[in-house]
N, C-alpha and C. Protein backbone atom coordinates (compact mmCIF):
# COMPACT_ATOMS: atom_id res chain seq x y z
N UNK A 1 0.83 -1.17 0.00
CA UNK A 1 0.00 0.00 0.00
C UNK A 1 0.89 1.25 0.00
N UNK A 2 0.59 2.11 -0.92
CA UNK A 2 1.27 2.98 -0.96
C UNK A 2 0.47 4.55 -0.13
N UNK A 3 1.41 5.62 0.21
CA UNK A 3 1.07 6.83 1.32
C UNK A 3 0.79 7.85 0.00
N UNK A 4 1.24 7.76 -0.90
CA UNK A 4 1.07 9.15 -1.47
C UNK A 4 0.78 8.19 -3.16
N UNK A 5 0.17 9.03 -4.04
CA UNK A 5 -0.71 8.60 -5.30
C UNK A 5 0.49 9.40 -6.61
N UNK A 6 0.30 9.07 -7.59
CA UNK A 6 1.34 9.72 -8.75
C UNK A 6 0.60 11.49 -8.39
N UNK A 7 -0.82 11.37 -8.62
CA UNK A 7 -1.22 12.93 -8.39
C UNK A 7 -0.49 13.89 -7.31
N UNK A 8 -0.17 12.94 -6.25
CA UNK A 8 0.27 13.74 -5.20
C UNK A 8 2.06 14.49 -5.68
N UNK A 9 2.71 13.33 -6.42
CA UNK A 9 3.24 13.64 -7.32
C UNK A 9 3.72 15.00 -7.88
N UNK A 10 2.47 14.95 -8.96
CA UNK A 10 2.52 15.92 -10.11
C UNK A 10 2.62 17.02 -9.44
N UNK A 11 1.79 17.06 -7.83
CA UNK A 11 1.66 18.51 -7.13
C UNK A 11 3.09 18.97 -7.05
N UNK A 12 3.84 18.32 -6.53
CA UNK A 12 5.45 18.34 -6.06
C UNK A 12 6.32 18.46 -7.15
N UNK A 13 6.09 18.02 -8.30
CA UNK A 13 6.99 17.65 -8.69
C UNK A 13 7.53 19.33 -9.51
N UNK A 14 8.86 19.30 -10.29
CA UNK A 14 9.52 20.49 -11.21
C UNK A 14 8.82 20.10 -12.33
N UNK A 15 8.94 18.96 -12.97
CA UNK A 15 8.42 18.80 -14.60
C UNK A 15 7.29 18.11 -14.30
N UNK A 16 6.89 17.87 -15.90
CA UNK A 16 5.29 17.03 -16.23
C UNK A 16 5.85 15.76 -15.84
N UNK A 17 4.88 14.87 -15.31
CA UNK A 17 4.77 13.15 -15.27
C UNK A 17 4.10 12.44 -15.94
N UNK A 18 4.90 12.10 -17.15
CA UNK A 18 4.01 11.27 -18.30
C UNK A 18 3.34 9.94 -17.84
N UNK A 19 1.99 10.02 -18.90
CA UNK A 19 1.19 8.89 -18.88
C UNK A 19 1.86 7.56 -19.14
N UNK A 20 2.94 7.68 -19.72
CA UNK A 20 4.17 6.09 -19.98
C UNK A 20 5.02 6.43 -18.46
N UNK A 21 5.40 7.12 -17.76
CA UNK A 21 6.08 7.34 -16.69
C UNK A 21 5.25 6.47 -15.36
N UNK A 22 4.12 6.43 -15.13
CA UNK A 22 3.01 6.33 -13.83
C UNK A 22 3.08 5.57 -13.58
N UNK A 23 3.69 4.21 -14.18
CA UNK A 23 3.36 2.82 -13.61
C UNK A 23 5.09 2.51 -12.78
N UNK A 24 6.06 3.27 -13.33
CA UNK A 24 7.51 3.19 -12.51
C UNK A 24 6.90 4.26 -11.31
N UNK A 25 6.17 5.30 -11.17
CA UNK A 25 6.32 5.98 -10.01
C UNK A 25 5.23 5.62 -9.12
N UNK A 26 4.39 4.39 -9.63
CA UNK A 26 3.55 3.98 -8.55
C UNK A 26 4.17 2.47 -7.91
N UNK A 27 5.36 2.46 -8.96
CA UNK A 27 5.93 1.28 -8.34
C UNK A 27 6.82 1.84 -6.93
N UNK A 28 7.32 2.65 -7.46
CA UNK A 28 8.23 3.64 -6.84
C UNK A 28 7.94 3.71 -5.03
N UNK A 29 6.30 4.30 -5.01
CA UNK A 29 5.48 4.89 -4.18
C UNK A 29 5.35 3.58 -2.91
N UNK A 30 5.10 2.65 -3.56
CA UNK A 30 4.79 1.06 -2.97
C UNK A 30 6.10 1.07 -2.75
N UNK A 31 7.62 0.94 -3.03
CA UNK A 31 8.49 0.72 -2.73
C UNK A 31 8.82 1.50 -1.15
N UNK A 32 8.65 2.42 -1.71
CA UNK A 32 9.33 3.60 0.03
C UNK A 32 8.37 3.40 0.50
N UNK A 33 6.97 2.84 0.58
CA UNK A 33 5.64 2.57 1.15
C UNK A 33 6.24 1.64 2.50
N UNK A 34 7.14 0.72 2.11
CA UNK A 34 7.70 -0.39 2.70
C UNK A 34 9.08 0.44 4.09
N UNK A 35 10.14 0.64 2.85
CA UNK A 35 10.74 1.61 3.47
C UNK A 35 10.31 2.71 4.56
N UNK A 36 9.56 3.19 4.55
CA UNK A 36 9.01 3.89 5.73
C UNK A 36 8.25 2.94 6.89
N UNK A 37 8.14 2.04 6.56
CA UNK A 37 6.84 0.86 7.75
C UNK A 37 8.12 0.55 8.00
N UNK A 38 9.39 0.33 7.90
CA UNK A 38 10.27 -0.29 8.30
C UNK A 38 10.88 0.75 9.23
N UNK A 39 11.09 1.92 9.55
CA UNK A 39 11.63 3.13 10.32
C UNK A 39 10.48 3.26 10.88
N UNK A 40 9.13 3.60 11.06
CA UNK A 40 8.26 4.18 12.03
C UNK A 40 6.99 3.79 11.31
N UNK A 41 6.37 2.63 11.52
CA UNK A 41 4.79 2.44 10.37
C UNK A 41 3.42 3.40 11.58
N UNK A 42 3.71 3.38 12.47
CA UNK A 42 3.04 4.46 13.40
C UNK A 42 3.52 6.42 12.98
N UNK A 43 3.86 6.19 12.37
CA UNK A 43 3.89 7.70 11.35
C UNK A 43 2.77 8.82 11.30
N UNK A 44 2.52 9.60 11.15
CA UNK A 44 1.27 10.14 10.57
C UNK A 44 1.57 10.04 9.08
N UNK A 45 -0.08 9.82 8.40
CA UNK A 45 -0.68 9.80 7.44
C UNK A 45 0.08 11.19 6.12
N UNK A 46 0.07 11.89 6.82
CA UNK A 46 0.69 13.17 6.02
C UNK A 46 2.02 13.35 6.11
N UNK A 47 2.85 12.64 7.17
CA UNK A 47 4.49 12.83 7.32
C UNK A 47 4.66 11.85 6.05
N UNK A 48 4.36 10.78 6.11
CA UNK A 48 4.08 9.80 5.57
C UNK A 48 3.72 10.03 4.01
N UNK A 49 2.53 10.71 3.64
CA UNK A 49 2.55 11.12 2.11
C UNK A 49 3.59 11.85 1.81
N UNK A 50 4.03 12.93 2.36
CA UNK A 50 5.27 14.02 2.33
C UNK A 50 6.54 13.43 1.72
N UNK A 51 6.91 12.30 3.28
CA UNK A 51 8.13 11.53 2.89
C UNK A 51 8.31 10.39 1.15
N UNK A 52 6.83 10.30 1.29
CA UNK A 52 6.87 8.97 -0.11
C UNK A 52 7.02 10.44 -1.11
N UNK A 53 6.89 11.11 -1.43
CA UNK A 53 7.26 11.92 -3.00
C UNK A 53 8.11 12.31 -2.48
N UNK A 54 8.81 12.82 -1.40
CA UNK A 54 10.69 13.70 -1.40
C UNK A 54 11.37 11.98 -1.71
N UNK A 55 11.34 10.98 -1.22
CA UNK A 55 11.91 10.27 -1.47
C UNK A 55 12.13 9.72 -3.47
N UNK A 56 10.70 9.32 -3.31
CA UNK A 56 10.66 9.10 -5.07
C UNK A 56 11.19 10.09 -6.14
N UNK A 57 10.88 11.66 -5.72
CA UNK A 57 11.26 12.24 -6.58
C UNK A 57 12.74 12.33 -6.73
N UNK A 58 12.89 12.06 -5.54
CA UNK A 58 14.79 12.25 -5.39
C UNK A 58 15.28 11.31 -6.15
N UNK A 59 14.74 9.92 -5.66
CA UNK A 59 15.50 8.76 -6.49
C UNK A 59 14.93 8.71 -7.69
N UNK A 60 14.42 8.86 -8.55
CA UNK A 60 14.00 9.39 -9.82
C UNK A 60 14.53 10.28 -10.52
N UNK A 61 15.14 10.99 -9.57
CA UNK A 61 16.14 12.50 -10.16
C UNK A 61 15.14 13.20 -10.62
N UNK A 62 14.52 14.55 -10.32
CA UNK A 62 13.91 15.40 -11.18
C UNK A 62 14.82 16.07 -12.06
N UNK A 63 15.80 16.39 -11.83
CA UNK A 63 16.65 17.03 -12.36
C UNK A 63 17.62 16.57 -13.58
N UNK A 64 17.15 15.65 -13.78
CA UNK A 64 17.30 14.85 -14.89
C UNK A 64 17.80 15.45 -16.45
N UNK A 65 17.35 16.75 -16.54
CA UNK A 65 17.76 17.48 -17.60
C UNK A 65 18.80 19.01 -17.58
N UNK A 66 18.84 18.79 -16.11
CA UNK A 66 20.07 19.52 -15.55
C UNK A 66 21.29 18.98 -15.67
N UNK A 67 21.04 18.08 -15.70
CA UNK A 67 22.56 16.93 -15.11
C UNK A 67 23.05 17.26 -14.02
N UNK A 68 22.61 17.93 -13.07
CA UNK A 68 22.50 17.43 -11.78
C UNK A 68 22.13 16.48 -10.80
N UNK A 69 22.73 15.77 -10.22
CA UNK A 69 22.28 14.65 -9.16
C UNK A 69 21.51 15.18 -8.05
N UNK A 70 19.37 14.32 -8.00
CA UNK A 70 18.83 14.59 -7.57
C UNK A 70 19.49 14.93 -6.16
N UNK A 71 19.48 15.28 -4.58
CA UNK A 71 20.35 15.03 -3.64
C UNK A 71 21.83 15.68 -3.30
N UNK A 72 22.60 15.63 -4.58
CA UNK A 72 24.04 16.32 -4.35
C UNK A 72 24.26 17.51 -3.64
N UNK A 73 25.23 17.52 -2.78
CA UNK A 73 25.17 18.55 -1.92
C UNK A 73 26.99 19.48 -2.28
N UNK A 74 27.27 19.01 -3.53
CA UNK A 74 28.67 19.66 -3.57
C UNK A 74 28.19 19.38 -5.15
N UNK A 75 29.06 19.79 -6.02
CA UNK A 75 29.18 19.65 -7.52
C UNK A 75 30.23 20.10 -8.26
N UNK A 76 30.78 19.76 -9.26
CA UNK A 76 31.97 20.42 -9.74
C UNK A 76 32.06 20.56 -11.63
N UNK A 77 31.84 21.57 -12.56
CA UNK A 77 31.63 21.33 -14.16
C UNK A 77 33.17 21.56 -14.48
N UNK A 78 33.49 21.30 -15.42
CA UNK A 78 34.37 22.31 -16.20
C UNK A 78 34.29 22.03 -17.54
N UNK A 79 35.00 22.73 -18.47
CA UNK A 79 34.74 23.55 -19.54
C UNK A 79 35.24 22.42 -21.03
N UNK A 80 35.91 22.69 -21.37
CA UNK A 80 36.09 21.73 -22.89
C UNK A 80 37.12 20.94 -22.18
N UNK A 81 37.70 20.28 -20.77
CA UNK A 81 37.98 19.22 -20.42
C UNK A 81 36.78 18.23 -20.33
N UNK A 82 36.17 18.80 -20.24
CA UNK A 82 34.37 17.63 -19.93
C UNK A 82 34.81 17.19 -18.72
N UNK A 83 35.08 17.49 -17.60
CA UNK A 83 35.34 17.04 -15.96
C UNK A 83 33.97 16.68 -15.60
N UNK A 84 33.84 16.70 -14.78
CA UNK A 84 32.36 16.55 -13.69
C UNK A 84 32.45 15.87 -12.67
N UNK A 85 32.33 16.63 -11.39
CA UNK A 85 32.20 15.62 -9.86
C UNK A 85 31.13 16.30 -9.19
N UNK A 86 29.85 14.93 -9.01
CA UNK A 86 29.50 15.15 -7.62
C UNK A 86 29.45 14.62 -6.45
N UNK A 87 29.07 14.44 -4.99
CA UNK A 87 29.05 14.37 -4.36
C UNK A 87 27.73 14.37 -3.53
N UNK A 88 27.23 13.11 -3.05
CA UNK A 88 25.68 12.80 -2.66
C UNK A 88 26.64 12.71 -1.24
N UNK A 89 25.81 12.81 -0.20
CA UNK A 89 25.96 12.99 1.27
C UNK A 89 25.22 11.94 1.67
N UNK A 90 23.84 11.50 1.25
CA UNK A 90 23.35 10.65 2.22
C UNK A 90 23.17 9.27 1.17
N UNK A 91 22.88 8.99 -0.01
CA UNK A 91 22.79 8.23 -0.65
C UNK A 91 23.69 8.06 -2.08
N UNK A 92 22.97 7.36 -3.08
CA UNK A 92 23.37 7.50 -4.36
C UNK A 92 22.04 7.58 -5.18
N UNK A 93 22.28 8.34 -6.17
CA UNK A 93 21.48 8.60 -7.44
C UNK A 93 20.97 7.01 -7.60
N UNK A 94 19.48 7.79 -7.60
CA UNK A 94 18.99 6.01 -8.05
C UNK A 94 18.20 5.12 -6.58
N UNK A 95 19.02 5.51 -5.88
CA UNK A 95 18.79 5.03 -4.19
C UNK A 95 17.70 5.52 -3.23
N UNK A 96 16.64 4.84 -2.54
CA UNK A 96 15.95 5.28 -2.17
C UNK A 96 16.34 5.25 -0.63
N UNK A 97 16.38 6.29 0.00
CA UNK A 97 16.59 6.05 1.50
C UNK A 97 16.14 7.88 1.94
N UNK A 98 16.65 7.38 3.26
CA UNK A 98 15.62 8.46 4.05
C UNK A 98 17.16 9.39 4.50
N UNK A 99 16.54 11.09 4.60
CA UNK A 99 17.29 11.84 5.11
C UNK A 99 17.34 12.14 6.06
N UNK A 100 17.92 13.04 7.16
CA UNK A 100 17.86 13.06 8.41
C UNK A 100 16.61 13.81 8.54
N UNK A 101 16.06 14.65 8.09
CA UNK A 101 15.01 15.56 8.42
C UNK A 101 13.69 15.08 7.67
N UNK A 102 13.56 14.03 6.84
CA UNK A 102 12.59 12.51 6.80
C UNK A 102 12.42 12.42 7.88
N UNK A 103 13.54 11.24 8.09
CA UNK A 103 13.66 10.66 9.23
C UNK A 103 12.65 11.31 10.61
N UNK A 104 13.23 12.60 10.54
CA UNK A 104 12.43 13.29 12.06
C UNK A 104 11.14 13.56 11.79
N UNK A 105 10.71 13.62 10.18
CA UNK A 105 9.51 13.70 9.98
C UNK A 105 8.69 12.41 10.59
N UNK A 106 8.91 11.60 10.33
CA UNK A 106 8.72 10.48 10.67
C UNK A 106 8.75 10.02 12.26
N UNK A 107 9.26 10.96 13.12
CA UNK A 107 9.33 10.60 14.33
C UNK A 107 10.25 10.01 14.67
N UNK A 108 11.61 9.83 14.14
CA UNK A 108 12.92 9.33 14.51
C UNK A 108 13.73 10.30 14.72
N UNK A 109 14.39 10.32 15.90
CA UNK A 109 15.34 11.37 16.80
C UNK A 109 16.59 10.38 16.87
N UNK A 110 17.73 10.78 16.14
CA UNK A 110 19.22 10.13 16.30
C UNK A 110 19.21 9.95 17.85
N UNK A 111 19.54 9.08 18.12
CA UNK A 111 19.85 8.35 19.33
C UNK A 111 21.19 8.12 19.60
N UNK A 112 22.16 8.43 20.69
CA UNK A 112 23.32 8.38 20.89
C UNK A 112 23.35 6.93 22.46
N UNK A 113 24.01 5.77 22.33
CA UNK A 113 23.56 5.34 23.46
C UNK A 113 24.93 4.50 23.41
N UNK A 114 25.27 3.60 24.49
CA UNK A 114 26.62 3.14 24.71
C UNK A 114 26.07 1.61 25.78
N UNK A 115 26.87 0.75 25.49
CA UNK A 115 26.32 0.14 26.30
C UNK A 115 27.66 -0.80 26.86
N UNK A 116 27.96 -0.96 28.53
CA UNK A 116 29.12 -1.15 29.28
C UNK A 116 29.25 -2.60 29.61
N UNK A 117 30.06 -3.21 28.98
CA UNK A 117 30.00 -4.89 28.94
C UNK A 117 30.44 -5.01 30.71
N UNK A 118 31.05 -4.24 30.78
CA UNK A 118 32.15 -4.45 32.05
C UNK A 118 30.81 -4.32 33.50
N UNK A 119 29.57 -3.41 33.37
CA UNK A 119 28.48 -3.63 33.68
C UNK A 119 28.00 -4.53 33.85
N UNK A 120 27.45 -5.10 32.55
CA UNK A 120 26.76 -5.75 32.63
C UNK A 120 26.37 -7.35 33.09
N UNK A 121 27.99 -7.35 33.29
CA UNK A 121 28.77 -8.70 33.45
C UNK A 121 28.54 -9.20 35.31
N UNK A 122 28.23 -8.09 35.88
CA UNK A 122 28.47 -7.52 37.06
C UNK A 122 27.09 -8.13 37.80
């Protein structure tokens, strides 16, 4: 079952979402559908639609005609060498996963915790 519909989509999205496109982004939708029940399925309904299109659209790349990497948080062009570097921080192009501020959408707070063998032994 998927949280968010291709329409919800189109609302979000930079470009048009073709009628040959809908059946990869409802696959898409069902995919992080999973992905999210697996981090917090007690979510709200709307963190939850939110997170399923930032995720899909990301791993989909909107930016697709930029040649920019959906995600990249550094980038590098140059000129008639044809160079190019980027740099994704939390994933890879293509990859569906959750960001830190998902994540908190979702009701997950990084947790720092330690645990003392020398304790526990005790």
């Amino acid at each position: 079952m998927a949280y968010a519909t291709v329409e919800d989509l189109r609302r979000r999205s930079r470009r048009a979402i073709s009628a040959d496109e809908e059946a990869l982004y409802e696959t898409a939708l069902e995919d992080v559908a999973v992905l999210i029940d697996q981090v917090n399925e007690h979510a709200s309904i709307e963190a939850k639609r939110i997170v399923s299109c930032k995720v899909v659209l990301r791993a989909i790349s909107e930016d697709v005609d930029s040649g920019i990497p959906a995600g990249a948080t550094q980038g590098s062009m140059s000129g008639m060498g044809y160079a190019q570097s980027w740099t994704i921080s939390c994933g890879s192009v293509g990859e569906m996963y959750l960001t830190k501020v998902e994540k908190q959408m979702l009701g997950i707070k990084g947790k720092i915790g330690s645990v003392s063998l020398l304790e526990a032994a005790t």
